[in-house]
Protein backbone atom coordinates (compact mmCIF):
# COMPACT_ATOMS: atom_id res chain seq x y z
CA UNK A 1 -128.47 51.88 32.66
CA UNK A 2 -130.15 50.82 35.88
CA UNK A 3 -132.62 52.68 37.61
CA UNK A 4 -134.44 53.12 40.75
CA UNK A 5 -136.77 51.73 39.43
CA UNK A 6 -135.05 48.61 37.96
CA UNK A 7 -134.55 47.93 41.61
CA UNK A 8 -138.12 46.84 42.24
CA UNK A 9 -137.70 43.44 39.52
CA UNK A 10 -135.00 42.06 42.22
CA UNK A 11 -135.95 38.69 43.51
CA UNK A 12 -134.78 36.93 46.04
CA UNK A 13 -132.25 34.72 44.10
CA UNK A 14 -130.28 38.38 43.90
CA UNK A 15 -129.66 38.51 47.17
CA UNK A 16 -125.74 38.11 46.43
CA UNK A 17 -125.44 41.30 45.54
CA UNK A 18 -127.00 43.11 48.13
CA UNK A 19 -124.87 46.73 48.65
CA UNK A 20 -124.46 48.53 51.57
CA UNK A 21 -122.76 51.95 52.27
CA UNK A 22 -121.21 53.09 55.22
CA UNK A 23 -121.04 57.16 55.51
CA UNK A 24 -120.44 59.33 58.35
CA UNK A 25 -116.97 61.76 59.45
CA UNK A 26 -113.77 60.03 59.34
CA UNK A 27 -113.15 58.47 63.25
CA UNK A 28 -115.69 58.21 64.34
CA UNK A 29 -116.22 54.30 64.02
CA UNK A 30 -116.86 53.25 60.31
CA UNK A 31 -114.25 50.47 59.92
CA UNK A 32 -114.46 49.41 63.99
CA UNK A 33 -117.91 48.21 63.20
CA UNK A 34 -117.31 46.43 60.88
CA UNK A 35 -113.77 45.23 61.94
CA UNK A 36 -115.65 43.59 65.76
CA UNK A 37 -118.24 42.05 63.69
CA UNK A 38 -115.94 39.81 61.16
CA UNK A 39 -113.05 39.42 63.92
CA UNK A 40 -114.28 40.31 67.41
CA UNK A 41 -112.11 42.90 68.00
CA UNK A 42 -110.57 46.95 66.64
CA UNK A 43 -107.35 48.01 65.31
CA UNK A 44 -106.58 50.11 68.28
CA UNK A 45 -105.14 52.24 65.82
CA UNK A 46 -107.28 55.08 63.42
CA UNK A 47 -106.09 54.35 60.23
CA UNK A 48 -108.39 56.33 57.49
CA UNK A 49 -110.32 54.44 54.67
CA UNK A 50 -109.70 55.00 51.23
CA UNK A 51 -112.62 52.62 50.03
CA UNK A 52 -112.88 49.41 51.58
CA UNK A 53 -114.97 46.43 50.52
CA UNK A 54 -116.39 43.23 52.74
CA UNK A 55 -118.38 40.53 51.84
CA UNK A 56 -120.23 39.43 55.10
CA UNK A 57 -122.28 35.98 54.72
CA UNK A 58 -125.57 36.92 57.08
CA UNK A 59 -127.68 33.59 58.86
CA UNK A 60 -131.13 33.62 59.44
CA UNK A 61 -132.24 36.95 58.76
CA UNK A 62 -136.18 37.59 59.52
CA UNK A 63 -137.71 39.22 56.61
CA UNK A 64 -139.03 43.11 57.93
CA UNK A 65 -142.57 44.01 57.79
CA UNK A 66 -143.25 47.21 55.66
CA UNK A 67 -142.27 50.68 57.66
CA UNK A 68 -144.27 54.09 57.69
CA UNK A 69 -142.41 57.24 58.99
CA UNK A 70 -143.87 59.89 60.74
CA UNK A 71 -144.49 61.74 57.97
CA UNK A 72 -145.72 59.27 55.98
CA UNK A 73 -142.98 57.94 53.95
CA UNK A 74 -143.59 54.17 53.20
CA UNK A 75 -140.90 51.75 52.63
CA UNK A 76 -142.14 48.24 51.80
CA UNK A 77 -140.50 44.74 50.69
CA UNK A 78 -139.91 45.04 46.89
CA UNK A 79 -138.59 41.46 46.55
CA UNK A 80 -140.35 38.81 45.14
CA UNK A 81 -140.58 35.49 46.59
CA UNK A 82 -140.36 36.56 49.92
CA UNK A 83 -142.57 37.46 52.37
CA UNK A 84 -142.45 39.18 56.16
CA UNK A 85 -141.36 36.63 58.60
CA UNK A 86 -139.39 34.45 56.33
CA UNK A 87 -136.08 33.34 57.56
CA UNK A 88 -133.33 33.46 55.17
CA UNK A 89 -129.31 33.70 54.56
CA UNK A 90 -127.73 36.75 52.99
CA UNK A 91 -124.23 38.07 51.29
CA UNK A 92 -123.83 41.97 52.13
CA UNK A 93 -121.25 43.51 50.10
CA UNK A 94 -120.46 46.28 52.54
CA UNK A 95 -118.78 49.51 51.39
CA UNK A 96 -116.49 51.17 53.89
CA UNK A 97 -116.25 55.28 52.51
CA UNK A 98 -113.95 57.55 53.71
CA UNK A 99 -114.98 60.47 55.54
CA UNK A 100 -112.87 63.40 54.13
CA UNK A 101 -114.05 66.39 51.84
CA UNK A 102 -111.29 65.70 49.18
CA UNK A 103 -112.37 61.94 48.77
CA UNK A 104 -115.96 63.06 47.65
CA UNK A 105 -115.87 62.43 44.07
CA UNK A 106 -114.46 58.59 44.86
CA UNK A 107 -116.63 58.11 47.25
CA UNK A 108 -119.92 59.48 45.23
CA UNK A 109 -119.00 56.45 42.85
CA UNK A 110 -119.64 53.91 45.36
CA UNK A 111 -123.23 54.73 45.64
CA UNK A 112 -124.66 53.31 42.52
CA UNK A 113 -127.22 50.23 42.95
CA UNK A 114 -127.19 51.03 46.84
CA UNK A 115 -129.83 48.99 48.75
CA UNK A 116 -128.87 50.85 52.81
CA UNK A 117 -126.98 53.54 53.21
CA UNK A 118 -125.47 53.49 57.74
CA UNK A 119 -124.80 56.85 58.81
CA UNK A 120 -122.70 56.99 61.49
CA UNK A 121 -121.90 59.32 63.99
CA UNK A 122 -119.74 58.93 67.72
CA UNK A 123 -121.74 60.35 70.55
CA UNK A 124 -118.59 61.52 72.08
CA UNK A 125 -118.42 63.94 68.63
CA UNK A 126 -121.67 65.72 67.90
CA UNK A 127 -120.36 67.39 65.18
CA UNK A 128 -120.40 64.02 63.73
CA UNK A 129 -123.97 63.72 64.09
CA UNK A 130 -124.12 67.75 62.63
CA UNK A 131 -122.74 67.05 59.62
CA UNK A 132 -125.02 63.79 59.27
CA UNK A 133 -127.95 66.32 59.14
CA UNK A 134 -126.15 68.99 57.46
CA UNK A 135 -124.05 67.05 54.45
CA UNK A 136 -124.37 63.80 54.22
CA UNK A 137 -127.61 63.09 54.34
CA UNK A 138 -127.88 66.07 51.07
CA UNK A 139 -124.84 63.61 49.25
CA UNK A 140 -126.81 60.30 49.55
CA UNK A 141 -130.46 62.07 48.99
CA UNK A 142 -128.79 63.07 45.58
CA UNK A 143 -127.31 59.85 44.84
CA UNK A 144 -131.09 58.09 45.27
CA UNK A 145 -134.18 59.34 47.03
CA UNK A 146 -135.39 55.84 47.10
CA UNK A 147 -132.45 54.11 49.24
CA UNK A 148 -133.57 53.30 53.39
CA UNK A 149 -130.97 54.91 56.18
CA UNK A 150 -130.17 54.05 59.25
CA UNK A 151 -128.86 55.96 62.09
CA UNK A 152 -125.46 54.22 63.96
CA UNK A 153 -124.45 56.04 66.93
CA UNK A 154 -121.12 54.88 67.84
CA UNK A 155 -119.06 54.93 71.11
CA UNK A 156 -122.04 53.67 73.69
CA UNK A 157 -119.06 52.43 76.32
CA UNK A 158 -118.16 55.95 76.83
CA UNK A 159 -121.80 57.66 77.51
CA UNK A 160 -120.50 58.46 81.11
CA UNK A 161 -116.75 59.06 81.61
CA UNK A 162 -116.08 61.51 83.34
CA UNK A 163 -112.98 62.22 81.65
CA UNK A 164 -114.63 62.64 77.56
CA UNK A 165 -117.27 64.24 79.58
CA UNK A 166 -114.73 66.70 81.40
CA UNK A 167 -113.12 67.20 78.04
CA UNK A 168 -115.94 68.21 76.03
CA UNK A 169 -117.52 70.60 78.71
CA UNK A 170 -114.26 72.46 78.42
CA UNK A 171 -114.69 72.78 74.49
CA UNK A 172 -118.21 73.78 75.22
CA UNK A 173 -119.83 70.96 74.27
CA UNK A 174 -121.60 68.16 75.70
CA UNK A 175 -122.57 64.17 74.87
CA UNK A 176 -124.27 63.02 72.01
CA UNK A 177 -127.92 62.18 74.08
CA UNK A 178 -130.55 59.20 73.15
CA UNK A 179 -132.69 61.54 72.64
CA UNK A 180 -130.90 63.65 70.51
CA UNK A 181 -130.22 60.78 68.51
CA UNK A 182 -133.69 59.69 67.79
CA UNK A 183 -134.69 63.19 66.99
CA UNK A 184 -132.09 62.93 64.89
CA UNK A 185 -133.10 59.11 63.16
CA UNK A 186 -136.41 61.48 62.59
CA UNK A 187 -134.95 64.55 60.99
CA UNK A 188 -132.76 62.24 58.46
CA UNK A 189 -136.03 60.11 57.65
CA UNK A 190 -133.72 57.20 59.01
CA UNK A 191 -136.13 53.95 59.09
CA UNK A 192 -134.69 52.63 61.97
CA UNK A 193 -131.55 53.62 64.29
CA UNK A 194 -129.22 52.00 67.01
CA UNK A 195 -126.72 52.33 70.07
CA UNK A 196 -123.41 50.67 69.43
CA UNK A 197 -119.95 50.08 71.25
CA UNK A 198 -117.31 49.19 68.93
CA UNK A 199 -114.63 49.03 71.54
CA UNK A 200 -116.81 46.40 73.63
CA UNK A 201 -118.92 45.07 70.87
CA UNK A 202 -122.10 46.28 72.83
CA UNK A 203 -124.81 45.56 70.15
CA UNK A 204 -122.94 45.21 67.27
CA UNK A 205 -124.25 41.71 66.15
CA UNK A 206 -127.77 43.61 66.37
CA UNK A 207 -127.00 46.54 64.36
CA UNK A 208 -125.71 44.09 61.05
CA UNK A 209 -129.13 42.01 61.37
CA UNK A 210 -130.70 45.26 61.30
CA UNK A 211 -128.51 46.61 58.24
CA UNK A 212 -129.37 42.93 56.75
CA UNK A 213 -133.36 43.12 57.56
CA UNK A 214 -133.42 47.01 56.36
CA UNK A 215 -131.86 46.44 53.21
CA UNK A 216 -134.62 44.35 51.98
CA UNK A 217 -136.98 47.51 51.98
CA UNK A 218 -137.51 50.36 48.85
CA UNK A 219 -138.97 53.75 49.73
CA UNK A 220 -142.45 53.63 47.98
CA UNK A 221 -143.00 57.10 45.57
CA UNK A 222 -145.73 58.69 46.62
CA UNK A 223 -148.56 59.08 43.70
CA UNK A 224 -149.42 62.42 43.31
CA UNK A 225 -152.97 64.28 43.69
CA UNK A 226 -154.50 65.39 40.58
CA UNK A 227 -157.76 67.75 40.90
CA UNK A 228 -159.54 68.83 37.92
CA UNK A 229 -161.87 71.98 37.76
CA UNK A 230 -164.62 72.10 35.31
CA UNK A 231 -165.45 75.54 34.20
């Protein structure tokens, strides 16, 4: 059985097999993403995910330097034979979850040997970013402490209509802001986060190269603090 700490013998001739996950609410953008990256468009059409499973051949990825959060919380380069600043190629095998309650168990089995796990949420739904904070982040915490985030916030192209605008003020809610999003990258102990339009493709290329970069990083486990007292 593999663990966590298996992870840390990959080298970089294993970079085949690198796994991402895809969580976050159903609609709110999962599949688009990923759909204007390989084809350069959307399904105008919500249809909701089962489990879906791409293979996405990466160019010239730069190698990320090390990252320290806020609160400390190091994630470094744990594979050998490479070093920041390289250029290299990559395979993600990119897991597409669904987002509904009664496809938890299937989608719990996706998680294993995880490298990134993308949380996405729609800015025009901030219950979507809620439940980021509130559940999912507490299903893929428990799945492996050790696995980077990232924050996705989806649906940039519609930051000022007036109509979604109109329509949430009447349902007592307002826009998803940048702010609140990067408060909310901080909260989730996200390593990195990102604005995206799936509808116009506004920074989409950007946020795979960062899912491709980030994946190459392991949280580090902190060593603890022993004290001894001599009587």
């Amino acid at each position: 059985m593999n663990t966590d700490e298996d992870m840390n013998e990959e080298t970089a001739d294993n970079l085949e097999a690198t796994k991402i996950i895809f969580v976050g609410d159903g609609a709110v953008g999962k599949t688009s993403i990923l759909t204007r990256f390989q084809t350069g468009g959307i399904d105008p059409e919500h249809v909701p995910t089962i489990v879906g499973m791409v293979t996405l051949k990466m160019k010239d990825i730069t190698v990320p330097e090390d990252v320290t959060l806020t609160d400390g919380t190091q994630y470094r380069l744990d594979m050998e034979g490479l070093r920041a600043g390289d250029s290299i190629d990559m395979n993600l095998h990119v897991f597409d979850t669904p987002g509904q309650i009664e496809f938890e168990r299937l989608r719990r089995l996706q998680y294993s040997k995880a490298r990134l796990f993308v949380m996405v949420c729609s800015i025009d739904k901030p219950n979507s970013l809620l439940t980021l904070k509130t559940a999912w982040n507490k299903e893929i915490e428990n799945a492996s402490k050790y696995v980077p985030k990232i924050l996705v916030a989806n649906k940039e192209d519609v930051r000022d209509d007036p109509r979604i605008i109109k329509d949430l003020h009447e349902n007592g809610m307002d826009m998803v802001t940048r702010e609140q999003i990067q408060k909310a990258a901080m909260e989730l102990g996200a390593i990195d986060h990102i604005f995206v339009s799936a509808l116009t493709g506004y920074k989409i290329n950007e946020c795979m190269k960062m899912i491709a970069e980030k994946s190459l990083l392991r949280r580090r486990e902190r060593r603890g603090i022993f004290r001894c007292t001599l009587f």
